[in-house]
Protein backbone atom coordinates (compact mmCIF):
# COMPACT_ATOMS: atom_id res chain seq x y z
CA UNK A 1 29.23 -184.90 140.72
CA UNK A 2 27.16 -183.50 138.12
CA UNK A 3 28.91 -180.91 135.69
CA UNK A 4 27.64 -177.42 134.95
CA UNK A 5 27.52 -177.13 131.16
CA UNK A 6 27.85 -173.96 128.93
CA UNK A 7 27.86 -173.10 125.70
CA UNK A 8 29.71 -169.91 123.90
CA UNK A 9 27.67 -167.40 122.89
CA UNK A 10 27.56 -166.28 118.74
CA UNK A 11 25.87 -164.16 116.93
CA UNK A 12 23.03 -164.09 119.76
CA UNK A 13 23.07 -167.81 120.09
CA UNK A 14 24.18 -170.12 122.28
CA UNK A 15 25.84 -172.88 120.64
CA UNK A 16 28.59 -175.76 121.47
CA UNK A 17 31.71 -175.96 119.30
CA UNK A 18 31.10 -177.69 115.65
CA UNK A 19 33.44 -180.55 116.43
CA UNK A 20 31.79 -181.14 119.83
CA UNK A 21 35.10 -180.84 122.10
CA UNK A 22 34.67 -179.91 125.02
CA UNK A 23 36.99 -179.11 128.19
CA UNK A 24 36.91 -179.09 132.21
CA UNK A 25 37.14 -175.98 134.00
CA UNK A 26 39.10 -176.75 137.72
CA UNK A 27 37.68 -175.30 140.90
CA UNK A 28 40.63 -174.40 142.84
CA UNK A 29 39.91 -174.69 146.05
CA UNK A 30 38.87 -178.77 145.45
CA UNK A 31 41.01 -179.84 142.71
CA UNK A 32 38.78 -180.87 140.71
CA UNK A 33 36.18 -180.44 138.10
CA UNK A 34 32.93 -178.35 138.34
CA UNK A 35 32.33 -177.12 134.64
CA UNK A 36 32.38 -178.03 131.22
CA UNK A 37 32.69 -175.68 128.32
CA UNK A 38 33.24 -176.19 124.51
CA UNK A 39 36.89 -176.02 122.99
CA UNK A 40 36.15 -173.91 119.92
CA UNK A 41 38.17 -174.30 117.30
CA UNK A 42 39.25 -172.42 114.04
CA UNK A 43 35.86 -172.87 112.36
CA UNK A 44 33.94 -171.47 115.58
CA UNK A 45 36.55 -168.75 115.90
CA UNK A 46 35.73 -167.99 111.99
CA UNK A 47 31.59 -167.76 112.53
CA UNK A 48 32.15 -165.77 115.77
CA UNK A 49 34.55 -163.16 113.68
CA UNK A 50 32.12 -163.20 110.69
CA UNK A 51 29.36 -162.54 113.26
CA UNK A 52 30.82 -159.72 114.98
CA UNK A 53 31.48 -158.07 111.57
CA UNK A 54 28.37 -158.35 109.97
CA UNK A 55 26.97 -156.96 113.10
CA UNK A 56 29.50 -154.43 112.63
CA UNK A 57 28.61 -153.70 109.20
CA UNK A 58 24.77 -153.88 110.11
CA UNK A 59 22.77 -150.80 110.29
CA UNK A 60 21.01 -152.12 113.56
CA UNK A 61 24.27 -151.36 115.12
CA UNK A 62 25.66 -149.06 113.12
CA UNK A 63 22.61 -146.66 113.22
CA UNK A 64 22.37 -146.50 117.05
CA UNK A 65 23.70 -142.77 118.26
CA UNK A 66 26.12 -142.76 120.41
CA UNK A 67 23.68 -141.59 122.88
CA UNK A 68 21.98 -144.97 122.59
CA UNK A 69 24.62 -147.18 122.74
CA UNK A 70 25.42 -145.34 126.08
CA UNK A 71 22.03 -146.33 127.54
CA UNK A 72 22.71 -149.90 126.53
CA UNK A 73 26.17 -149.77 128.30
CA UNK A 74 24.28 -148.54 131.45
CA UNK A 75 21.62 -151.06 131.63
CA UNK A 76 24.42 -153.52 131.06
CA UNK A 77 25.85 -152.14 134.30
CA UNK A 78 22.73 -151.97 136.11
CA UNK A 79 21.93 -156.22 135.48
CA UNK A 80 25.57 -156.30 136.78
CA UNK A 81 24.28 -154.66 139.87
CA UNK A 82 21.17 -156.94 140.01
CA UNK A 83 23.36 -159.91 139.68
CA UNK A 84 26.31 -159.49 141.48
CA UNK A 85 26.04 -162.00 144.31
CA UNK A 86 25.50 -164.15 141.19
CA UNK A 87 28.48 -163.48 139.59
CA UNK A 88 30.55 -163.04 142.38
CA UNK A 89 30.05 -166.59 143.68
CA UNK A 90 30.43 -167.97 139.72
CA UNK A 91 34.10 -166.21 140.13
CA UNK A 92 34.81 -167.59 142.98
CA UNK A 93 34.14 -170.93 142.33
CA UNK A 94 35.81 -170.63 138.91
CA UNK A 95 39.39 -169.29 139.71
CA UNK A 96 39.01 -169.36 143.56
CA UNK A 97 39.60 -165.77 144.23
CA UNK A 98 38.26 -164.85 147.43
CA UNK A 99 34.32 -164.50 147.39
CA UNK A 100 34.63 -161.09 149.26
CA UNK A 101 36.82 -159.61 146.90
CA UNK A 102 34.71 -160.97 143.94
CA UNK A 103 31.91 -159.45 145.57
CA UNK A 104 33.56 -156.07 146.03
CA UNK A 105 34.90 -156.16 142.69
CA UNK A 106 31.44 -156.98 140.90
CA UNK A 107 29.85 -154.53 142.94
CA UNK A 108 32.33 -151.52 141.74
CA UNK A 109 31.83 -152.93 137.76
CA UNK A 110 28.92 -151.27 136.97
CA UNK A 111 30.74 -148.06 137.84
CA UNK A 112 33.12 -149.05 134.78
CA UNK A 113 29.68 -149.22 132.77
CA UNK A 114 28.17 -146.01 134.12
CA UNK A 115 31.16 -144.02 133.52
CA UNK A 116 31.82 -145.55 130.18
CA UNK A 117 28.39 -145.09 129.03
CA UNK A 118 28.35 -141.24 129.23
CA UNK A 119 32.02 -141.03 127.27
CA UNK A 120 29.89 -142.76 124.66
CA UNK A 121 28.64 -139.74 122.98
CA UNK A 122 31.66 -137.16 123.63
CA UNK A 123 34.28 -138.58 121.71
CA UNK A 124 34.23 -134.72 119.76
CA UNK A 125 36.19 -134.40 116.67
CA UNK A 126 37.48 -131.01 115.97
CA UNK A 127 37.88 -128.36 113.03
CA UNK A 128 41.26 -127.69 112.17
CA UNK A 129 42.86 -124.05 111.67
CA UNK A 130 44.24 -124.24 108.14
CA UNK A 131 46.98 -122.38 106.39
CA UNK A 132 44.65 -122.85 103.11
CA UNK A 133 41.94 -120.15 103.80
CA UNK A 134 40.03 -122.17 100.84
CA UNK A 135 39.64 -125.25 102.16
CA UNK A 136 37.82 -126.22 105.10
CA UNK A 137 38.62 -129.60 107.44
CA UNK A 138 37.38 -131.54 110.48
CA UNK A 139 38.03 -134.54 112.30
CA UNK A 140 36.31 -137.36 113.47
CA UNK A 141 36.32 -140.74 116.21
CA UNK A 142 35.18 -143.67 114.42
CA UNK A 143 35.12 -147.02 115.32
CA UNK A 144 37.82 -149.35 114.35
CA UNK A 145 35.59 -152.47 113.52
CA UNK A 146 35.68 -156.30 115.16
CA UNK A 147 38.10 -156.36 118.27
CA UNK A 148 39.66 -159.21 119.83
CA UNK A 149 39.17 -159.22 123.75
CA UNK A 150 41.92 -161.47 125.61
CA UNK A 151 40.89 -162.18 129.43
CA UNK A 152 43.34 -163.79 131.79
CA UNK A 153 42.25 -166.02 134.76
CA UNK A 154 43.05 -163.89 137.70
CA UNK A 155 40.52 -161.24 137.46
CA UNK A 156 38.04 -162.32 134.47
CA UNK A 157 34.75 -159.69 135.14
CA UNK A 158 37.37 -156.75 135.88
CA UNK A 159 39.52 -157.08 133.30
CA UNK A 160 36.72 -157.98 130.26
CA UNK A 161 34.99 -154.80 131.74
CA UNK A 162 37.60 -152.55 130.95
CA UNK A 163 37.96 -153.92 127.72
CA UNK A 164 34.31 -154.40 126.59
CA UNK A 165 32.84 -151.34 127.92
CA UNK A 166 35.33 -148.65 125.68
CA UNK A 167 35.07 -151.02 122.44
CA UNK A 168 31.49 -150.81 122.34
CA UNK A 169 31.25 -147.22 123.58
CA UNK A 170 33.35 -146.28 120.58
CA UNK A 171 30.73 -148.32 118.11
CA UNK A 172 33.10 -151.10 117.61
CA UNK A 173 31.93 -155.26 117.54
CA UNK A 174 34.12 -157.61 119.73
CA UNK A 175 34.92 -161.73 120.43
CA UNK A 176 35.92 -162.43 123.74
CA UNK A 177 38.00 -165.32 124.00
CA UNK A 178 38.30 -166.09 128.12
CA UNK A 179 41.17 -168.34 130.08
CA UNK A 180 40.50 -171.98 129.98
CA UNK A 181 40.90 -171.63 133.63
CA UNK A 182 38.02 -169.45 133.54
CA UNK A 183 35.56 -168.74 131.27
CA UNK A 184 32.14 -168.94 133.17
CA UNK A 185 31.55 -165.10 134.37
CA UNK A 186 32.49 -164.37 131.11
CA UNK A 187 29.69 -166.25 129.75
CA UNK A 188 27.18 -165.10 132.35
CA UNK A 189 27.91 -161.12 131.19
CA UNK A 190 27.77 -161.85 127.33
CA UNK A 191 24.07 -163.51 128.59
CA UNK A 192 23.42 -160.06 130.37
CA UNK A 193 24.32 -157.63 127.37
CA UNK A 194 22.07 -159.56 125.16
CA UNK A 195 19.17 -158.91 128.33
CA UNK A 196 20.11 -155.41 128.25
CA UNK A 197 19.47 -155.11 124.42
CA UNK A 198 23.03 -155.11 122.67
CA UNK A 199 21.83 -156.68 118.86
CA UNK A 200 22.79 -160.12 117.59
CA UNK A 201 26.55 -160.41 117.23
CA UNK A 202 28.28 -157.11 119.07
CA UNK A 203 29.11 -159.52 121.67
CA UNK A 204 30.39 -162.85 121.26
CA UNK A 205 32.54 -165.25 123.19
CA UNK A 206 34.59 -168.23 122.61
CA UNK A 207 35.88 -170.61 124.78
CA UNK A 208 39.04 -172.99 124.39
CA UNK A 209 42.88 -173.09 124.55
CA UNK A 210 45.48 -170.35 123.76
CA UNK A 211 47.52 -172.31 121.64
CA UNK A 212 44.25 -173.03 119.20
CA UNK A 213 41.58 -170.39 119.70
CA UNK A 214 42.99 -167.56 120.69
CA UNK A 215 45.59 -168.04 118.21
CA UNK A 216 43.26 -168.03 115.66
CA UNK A 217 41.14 -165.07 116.69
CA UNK A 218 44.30 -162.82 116.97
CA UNK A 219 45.81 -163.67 113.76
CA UNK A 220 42.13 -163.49 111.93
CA UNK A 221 42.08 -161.09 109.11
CA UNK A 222 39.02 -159.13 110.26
CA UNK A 223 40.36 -158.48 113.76
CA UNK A 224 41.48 -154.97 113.92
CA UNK A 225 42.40 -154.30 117.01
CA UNK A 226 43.31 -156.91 119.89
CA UNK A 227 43.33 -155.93 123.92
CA UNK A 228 45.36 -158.54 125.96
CA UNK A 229 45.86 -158.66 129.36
CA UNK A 230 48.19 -161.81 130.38
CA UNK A 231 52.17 -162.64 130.55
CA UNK A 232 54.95 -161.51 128.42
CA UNK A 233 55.58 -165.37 126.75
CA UNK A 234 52.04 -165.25 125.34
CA UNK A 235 52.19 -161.43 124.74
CA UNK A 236 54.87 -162.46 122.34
CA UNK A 237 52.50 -164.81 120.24
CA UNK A 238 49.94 -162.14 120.29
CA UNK A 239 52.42 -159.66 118.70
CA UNK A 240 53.68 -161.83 116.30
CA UNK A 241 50.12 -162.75 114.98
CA UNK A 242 49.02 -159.41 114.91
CA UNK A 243 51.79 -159.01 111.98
CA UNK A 244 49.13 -160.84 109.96
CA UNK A 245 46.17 -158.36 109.78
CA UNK A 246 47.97 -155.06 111.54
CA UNK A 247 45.74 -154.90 114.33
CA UNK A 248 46.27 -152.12 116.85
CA UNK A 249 47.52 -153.50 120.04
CA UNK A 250 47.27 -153.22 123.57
CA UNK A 251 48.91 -155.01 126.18
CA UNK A 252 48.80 -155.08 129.86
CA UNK A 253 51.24 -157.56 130.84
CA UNK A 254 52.59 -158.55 134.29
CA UNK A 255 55.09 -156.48 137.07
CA UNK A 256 57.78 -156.73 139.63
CA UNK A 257 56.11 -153.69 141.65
CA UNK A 258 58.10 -152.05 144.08
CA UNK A 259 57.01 -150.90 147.10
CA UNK A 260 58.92 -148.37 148.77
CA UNK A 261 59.02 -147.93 152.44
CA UNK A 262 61.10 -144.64 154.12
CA UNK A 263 61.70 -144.15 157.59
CA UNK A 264 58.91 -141.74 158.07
CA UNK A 265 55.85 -143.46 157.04
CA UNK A 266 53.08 -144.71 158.99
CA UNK A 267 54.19 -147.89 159.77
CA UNK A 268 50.76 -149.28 160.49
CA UNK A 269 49.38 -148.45 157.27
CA UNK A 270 53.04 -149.70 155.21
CA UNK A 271 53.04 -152.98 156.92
CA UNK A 272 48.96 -152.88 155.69
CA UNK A 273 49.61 -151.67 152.44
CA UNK A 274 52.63 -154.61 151.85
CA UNK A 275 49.85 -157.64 152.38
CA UNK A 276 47.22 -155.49 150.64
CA UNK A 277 49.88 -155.72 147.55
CA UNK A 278 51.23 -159.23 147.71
CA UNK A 279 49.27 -161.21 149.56
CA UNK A 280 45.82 -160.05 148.87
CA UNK A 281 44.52 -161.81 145.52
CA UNK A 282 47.00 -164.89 146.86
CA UNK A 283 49.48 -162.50 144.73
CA UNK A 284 47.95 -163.11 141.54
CA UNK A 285 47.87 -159.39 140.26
CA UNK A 286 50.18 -158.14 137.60
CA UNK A 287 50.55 -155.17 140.06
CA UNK A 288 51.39 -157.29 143.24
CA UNK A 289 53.79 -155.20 145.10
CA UNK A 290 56.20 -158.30 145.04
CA UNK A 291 59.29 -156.22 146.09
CA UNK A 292 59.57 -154.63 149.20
CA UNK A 293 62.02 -151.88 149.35
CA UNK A 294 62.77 -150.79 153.29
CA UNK A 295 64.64 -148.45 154.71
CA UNK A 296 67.82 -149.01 156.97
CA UNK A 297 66.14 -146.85 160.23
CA UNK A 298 63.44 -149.41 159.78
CA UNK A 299 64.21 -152.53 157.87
CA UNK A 300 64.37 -154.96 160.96
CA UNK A 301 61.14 -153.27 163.14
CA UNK A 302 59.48 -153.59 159.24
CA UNK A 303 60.18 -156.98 158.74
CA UNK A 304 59.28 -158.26 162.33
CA UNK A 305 56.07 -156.60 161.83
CA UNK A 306 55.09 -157.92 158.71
CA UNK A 307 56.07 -161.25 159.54
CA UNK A 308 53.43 -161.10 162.78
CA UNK A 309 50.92 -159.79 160.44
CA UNK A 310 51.16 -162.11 157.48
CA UNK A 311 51.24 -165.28 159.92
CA UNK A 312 47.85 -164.67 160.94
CA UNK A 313 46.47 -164.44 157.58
CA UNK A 314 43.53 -166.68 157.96
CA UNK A 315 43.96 -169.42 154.44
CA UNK A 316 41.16 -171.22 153.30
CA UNK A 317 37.97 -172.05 151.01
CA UNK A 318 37.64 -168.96 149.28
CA UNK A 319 34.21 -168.98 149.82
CA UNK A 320 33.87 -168.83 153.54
CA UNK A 321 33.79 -165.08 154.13
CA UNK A 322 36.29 -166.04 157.17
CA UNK A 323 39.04 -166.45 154.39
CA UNK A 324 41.43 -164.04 154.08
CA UNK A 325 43.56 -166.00 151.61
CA UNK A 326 42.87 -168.55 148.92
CA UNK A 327 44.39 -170.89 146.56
CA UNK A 328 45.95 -170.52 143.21
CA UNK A 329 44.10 -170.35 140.61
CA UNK A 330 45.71 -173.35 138.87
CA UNK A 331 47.94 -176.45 139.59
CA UNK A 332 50.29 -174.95 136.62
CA UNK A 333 50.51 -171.85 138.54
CA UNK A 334 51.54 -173.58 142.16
CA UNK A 335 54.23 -175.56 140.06
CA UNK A 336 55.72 -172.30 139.06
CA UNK A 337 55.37 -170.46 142.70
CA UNK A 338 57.24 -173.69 144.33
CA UNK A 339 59.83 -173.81 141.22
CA UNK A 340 60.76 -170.04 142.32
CA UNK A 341 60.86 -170.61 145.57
CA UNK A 342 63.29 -173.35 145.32
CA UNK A 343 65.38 -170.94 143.23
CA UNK A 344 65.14 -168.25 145.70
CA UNK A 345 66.82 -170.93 148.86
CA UNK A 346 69.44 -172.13 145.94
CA UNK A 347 70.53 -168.28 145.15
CA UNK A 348 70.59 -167.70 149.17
CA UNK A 349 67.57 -165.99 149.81
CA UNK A 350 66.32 -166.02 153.62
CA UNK A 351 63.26 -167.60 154.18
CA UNK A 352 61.22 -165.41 156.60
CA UNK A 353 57.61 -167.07 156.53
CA UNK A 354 55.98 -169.54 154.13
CA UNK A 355 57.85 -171.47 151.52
CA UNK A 356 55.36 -174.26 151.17
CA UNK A 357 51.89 -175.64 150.99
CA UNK A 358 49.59 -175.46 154.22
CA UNK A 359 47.63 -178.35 156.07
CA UNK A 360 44.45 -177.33 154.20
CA UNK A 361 41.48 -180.42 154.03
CA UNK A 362 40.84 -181.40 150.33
CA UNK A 363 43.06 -180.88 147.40
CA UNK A 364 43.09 -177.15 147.00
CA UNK A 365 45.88 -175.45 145.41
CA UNK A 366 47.12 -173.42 148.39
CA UNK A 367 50.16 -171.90 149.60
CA UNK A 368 51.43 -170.10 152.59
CA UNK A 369 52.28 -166.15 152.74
CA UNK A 370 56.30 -166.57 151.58
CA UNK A 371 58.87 -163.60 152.50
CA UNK A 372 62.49 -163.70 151.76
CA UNK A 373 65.04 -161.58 152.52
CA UNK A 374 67.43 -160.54 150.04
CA UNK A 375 70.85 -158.77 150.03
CA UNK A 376 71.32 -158.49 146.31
CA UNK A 377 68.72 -157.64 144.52
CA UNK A 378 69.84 -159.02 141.21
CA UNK A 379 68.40 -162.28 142.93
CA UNK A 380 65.98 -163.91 140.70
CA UNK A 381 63.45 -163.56 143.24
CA UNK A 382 63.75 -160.19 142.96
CA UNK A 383 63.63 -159.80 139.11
CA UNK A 384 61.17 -162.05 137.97
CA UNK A 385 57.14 -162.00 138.50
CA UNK A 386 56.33 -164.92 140.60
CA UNK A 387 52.41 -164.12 140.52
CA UNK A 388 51.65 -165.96 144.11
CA UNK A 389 51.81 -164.77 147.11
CA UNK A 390 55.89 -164.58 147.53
CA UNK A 391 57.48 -161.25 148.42
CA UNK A 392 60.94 -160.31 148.80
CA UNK A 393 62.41 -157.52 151.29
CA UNK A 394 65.97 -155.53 150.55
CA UNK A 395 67.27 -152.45 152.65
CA UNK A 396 68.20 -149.33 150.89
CA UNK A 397 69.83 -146.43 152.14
CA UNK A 398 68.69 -142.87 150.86
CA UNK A 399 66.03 -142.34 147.98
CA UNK A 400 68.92 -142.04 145.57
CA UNK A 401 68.99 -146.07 146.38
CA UNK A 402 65.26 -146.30 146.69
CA UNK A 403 65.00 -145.25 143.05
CA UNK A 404 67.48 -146.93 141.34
CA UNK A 405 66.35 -150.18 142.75
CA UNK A 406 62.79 -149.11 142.06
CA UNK A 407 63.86 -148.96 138.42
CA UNK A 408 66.24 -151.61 138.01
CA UNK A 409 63.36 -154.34 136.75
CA UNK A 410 62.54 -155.00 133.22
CA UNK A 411 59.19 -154.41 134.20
CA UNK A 412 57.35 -150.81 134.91
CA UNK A 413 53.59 -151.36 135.75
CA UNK A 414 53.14 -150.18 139.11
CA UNK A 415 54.55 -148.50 142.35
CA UNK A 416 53.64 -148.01 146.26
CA UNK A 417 55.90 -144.93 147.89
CA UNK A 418 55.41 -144.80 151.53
CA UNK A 419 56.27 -141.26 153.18
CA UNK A 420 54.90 -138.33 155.26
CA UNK A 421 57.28 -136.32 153.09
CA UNK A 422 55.09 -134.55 150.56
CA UNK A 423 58.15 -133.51 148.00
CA UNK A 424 59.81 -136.46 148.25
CA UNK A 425 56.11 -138.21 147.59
CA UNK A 426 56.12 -135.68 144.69
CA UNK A 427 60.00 -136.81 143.43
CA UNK A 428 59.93 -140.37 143.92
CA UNK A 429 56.64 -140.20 141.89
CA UNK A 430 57.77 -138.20 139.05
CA UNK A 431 61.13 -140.30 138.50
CA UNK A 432 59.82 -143.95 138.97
CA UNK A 433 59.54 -145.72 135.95
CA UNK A 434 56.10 -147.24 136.47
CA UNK A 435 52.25 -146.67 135.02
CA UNK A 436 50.82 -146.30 138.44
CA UNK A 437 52.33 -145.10 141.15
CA UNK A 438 50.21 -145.08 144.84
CA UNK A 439 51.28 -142.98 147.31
CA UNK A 440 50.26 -144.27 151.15
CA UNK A 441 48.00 -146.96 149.82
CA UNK A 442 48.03 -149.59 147.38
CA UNK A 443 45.92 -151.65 145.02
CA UNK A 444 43.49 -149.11 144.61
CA UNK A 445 41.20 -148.92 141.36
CA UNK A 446 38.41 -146.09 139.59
CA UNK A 447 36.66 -146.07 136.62
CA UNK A 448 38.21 -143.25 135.99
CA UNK A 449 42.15 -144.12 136.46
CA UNK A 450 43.86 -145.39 133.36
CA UNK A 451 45.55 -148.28 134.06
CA UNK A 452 48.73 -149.82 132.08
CA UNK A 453 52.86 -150.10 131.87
CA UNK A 454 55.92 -148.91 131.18
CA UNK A 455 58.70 -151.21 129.50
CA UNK A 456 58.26 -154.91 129.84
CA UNK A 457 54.35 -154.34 131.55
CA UNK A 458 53.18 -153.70 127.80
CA UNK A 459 51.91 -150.87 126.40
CA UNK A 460 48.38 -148.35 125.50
CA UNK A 461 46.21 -148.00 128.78
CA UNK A 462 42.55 -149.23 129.64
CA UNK A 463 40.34 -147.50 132.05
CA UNK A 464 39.75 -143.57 131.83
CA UNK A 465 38.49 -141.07 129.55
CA UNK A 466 41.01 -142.04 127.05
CA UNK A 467 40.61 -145.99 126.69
CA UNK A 468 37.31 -145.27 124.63
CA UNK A 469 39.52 -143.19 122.39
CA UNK A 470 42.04 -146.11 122.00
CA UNK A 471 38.97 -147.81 120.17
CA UNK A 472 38.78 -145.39 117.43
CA UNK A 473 40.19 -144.35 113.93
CA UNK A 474 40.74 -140.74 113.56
CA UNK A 475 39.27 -139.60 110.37
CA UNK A 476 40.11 -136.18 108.72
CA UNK A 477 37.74 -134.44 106.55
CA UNK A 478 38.76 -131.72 103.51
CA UNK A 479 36.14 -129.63 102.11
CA UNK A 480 36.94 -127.17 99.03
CA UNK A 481 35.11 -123.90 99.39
CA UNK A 482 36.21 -122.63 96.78
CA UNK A 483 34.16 -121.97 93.40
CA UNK A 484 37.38 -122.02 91.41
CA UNK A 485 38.00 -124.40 89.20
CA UNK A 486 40.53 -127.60 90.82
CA UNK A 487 44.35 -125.95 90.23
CA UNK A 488 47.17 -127.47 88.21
CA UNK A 489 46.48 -131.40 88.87
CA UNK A 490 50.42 -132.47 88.96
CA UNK A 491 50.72 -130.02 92.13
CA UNK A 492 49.75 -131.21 95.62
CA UNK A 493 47.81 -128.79 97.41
């Protein structure tokens, strides 16, 4: 089988890495190889960060209004539209996510574009109301400078989108350095901004290995501000080499997402809205709604239910439009699904449905829909993100139970609440310790929600009229009106 081959894009060019490596990218639903990409390493990182700031520091850039740079970001979103199908099959070949959620998802991105691209000019600063009648000030949104773009391998497009569009909508340059796992649609949009007219150098992307290249874009010294979206262990790294050049950080990290079920909720649309939120995506979401929380009146009828439902989920090739679920995006990633799942049979857990790989022809990484049922819900099932499609069910009593189950989980990212009752909707809502709460649906996304954690889920939020704002410096401005000569020197003003 013939490879496809890419090269990174830097400074406007498209180039291989200087020491030639290259790596494999896996298709997941065959096991084996399909693409092969350069493995940058420190020196590539160093000419894509030097690009990104002279392009920064460049008056072709820097000299577009914001009103310009808005019209880029829209005809950005518009090629999107023109190449979606495109994209979405390049998505779904690359990480095996289902090709009719890749196409619904790169059909909604040039919304993120569109809506982006007219915050671009009306990031207002303000005047300030002094108690110094002589002296006039003002504030302004600048742009921080080159920022560092991390992209898991779950949702690539989606989560570079959120990202990309803010940064550039604020006037800042930016490296994107992909997953290993997937790094193709990446590639393909950094190709479309340069159609749409972005200049040589705003956008630039490297390809390779945590461990080496995006290690050494996050520690770089011209990096001022890094966006991550991935787990907690290399969240960690992230932090620590942001100590070397103070970049502003934001991190979306992963969840153990509750979600709640009362006694008076549609059932129809609960036992819907549980396999929208674990078993859509094969559970690879940071907001998979992993823990099912079900009350006593309806626990068993619940559980049944789902059960019924989730055993005609239809598994297969991701892209036959039949498929309902896929495979994982990477061997690594079944390892860790099956390791939990052993844990969760050692600790006592009830196996429901699942626990194991299906009769599927080829080599794909898949596994079955998995539901335990727990009675303690310190289990470690219950605690840690499994990120596959494994959900565990517990009864509670009253919403005083609800909640503090709810909130007993190092993590705080997201929330489902299932109830006719509109103050209780209203209470659980307020007192949940999550970033986004849905209320009678689940998994649902807008250009226009932010999007981001509590506690252990990481911290600053993408999406939304203020994730352009989380791109800027605020800059204050003093003018002296007076015509008096400058006061006693040694005195602060």
């Amino acid at each position: 089988m013939t490879l496809a081959r890419f090269q990174m894009c830097i400074d406007g060019q498209w180039v291989d890495a200087l020491s030639g490596k290259t790596f494999q990218s896996l298709n997941p639903a065959l096991a084996e190889a399909w693409a092969e990409l350069p493995d940058a390493g420190e020196d590539d990182v160093e000419r894509a960060v030097q690009a990104a700031q002279k392009a920064f520091e460049s008056q072709v850039w820097r000299s577009l209004s914001a009103t310009a740079r808005g019209k880029l970001l829209r005809r950005l979103g518009d090629l999107i539209a023109e190449n979606k199908e495109h994209l979405a099959q390049l998505e779904s070949r690359d990480n095996g996510k289902l090709i009719r959620e890749t196409r619904g998802q790169v059909g909604y991105l040039p919304e993120f574009f569109h809506y982006t691209a007219g915050l671009a000019d009306k990031l207002e600063g303000g005047t300030l109301p002094l108690d110094k009648p002589d002296m006039f000030a003002y504030t302004t949104h600048e742009p921080i400078g080159v920022v560092a773009g991390i992209i898991p391998w779950n949702s690539p497009l989606y989560l570079t989108a959120i990202k990309l569009a803010p940064a550039l909508a604020a006037g800042n340059t930016i490296v994107l350095k992909p997953s290993e796992h997937a790094s193709a649609t990446i590639l393909e949009l950094a190709r479309l901004a340069l159609e749409a007219g972005f200049p040589a150098g705003v956008i630039n992307v490297v390809t390779g290995y945590g461990p080496s290249t995006g290690a050494a874009l996050t520690r770089h010294p011209l990096v001022r501000k890094i966006a991550f979206t991935g787990g907690a262990a290399t969240a960690r790294h992230v932090v620590r080499a942001s100590a070397e050049n103070f970049a502003k950080l934001s991190l979306e990290l992963g969840g153990k997402s509750p979600n709640i079920i009362f006694a008076d909720a549609d059932l129809d649309s609960a036992i819907n809205g549980a396999v929208a939120g674990i078993y859509a995506a094969s559970g690879q979401s940071c907001v998979a709604g992993s823990r099912l929380l079900v009350q006593d009146e309806i626990y068993d009828e619940f559980v049944e239910r789902l059960v019924e439902r989730a055993k005609r989920i239809r598994i297969g090739n991701p892209q036959d439009d039949a498929s309902e679920m896929g495979p994982m995006a990477t061997a690594q990633q079944l390892a860790v699904v099956e390791g939990l799942v052993a844990d969760a049979l050692a600790e006592g857990a009830r196996l429901r449905l699942g626990g194991k790989r299906p009769q599927i022809d080829g080599n794909g990484w898949y596994y079955e829909p998995t539901l335990f049922e727990c009675d303690n819900h310190s289990m470690k099932i219950m605690q840690e993100e499994v990120f596959g499609p494994v959900a565990s069910v517990i009864r509670f009593k009253d919403e005083a139970q609800a909640l503090a189950m709810a909130n007993d989980s190092q993590f705080g990212l997201a929330a489902g609440i299932w109830t006719r009752d509109l103050g209780r909707a209203h209470r659980m809502a307020k007192a949940v310790r999550s970033g986004i709460i849905w209320i009678n649906t689940y998994r649902a996304v807008s250009a226009m929600a932010p999007i981001g954690g509590f506690n252990n889920s990481g911290y600053g939020r993408e999406s939304g009229i203020d994730s352009v704002l989380a791109y800027t410096e605020l800059k204050t401005v003093w003018i002296n009106l007076s015509q008096a000569p400058m006061p006693d020197p040694f005195v602060m003003r």
